[in-house]
Protein backbone atom coordinates (compact mmCIF):
# COMPACT_ATOMS: atom_id res chain seq x y z
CA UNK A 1 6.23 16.07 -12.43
CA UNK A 2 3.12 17.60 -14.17
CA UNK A 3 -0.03 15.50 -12.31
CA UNK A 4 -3.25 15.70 -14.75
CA UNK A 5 -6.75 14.82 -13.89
CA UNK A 6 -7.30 11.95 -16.58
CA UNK A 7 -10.95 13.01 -18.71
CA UNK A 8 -12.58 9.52 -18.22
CA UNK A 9 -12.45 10.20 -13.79
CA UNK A 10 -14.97 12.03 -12.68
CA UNK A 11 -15.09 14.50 -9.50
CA UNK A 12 -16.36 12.71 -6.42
CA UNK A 13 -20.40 12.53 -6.32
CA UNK A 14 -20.90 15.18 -2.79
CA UNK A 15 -24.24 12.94 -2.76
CA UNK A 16 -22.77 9.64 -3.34
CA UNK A 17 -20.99 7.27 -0.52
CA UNK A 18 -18.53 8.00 2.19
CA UNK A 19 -15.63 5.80 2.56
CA UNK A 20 -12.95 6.20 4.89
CA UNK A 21 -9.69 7.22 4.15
CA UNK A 22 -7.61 4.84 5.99
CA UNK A 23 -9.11 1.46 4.69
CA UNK A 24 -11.80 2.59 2.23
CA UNK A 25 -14.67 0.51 4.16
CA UNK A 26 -17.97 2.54 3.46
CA UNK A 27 -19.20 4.32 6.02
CA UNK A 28 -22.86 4.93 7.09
CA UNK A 29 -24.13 7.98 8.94
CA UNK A 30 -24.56 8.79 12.27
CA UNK A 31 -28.42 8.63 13.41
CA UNK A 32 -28.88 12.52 14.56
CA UNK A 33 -25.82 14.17 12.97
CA UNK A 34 -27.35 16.06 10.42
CA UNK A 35 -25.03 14.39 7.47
CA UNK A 36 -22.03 15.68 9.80
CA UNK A 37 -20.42 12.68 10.55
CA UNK A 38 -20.26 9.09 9.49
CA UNK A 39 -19.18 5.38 11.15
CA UNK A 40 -18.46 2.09 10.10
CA UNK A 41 -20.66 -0.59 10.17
CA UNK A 42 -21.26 -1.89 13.23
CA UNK A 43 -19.51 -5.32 14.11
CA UNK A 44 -21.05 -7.11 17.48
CA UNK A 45 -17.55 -7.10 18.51
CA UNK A 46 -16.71 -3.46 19.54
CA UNK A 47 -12.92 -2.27 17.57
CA UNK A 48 -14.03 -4.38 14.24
CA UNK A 49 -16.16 -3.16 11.58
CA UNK A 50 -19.00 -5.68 9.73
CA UNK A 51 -16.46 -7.47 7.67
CA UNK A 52 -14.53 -8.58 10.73
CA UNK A 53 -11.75 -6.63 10.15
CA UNK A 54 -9.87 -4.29 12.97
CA UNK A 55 -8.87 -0.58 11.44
CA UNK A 56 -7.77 1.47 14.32
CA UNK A 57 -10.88 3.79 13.22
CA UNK A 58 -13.95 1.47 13.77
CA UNK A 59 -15.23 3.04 16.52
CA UNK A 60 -14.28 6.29 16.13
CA UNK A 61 -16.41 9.08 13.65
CA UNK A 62 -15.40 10.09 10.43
CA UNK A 63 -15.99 13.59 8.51
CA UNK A 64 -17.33 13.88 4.96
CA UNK A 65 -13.90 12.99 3.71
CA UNK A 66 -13.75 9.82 5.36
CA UNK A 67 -11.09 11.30 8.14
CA UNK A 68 -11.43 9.85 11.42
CA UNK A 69 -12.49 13.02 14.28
CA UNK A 70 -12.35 11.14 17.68
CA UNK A 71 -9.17 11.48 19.38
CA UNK A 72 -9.16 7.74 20.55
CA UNK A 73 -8.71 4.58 18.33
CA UNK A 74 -9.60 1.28 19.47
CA UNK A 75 -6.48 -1.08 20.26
CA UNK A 76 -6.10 -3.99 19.18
């Protein structure tokens, strides 16, 4: 199967907003990082992001991509 990129979709923005792969929340960077890694909104419940919801990647840090880097997930 031939895959095209439609005309009307652009190439991601490098400036614009990371969101992470697994569950698309947007991501803000970390303070000190140098634009090297990102994290989801903080929750004051630790393993849930600021919409209350519990990806197995809210604690951990995310690339530029929106990958999760940390080794360790929080459980559920």
């Amino acid at each position: 199967m031939l895959v095209t990129h439609p005309y009307w979709l652009t190439s991601p923005d490098p400036a614009g907003p990371v969101t992470c792969f697994a569950c698309g929340c947007r991501l803000q960077p970390v303070d000190g990082s140098d634009g090297q890694s990102w994290r989801h909104f903080s929750s004051m419940i630790p393993g849930r992001d600021a919409r209350g919801d519990r990806p197995p990647c809210a604690d951990a840090e995310h690339d530029r991509r929106g990958h999760a880097v940390e080794a360790t997930f929080a459980t559920a």
